[in-house]
Protein backbone atom coordinates (compact mmCIF):
# COMPACT_ATOMS: atom_id res chain seq x y z
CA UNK A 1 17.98 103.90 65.78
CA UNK A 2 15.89 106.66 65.71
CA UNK A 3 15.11 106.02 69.57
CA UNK A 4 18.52 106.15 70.54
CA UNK A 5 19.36 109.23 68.68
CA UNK A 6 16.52 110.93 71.07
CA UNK A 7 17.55 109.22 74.31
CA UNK A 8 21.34 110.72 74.04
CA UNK A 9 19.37 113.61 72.56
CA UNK A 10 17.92 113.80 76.03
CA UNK A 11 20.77 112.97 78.01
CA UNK A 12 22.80 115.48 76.41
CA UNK A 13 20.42 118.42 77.42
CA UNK A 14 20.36 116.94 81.03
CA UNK A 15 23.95 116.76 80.90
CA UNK A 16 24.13 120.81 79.99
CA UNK A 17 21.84 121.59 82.07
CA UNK A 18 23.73 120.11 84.73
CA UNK A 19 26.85 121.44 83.85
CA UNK A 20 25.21 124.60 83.66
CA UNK A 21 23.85 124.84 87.32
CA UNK A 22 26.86 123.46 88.62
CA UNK A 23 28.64 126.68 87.04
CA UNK A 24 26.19 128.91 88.22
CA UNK A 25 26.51 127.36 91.68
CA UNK A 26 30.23 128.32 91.29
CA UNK A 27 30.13 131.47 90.28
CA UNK A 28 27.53 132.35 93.14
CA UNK A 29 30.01 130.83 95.40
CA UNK A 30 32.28 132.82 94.22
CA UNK A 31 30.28 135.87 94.06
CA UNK A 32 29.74 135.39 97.74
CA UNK A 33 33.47 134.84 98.84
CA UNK A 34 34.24 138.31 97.12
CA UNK A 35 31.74 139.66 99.21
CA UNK A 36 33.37 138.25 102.37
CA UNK A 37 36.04 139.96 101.16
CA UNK A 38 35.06 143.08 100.61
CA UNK A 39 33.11 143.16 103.89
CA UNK A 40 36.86 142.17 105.50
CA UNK A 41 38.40 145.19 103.19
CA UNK A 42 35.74 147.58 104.29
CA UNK A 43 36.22 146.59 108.48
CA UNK A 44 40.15 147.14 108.09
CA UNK A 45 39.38 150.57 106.75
């Protein structure tokens, strides 16, 4: 039992971490379109 508890302990924190660096991913896509953006913004003027 006490195995278990550790391998979804485990699994959980890969699960996070994924989730985290998928997020991060997202926001520096993101972070990266508003640049485009801005770049656009900035040729118009």
């Amino acid at each position: 039992m006490q195995y278990k508890n550790i391998l979804v302990f485990i699994w959980s924190i890969k699960y996070l971490q994924l989730r985290l660096f998928k997020l991060v991913n997202n926001f520096n896509l993101l972070i990266y379109q508003m640049d485009d953006l801005i770049s656009v913004i900035v040729m118009l003027y």
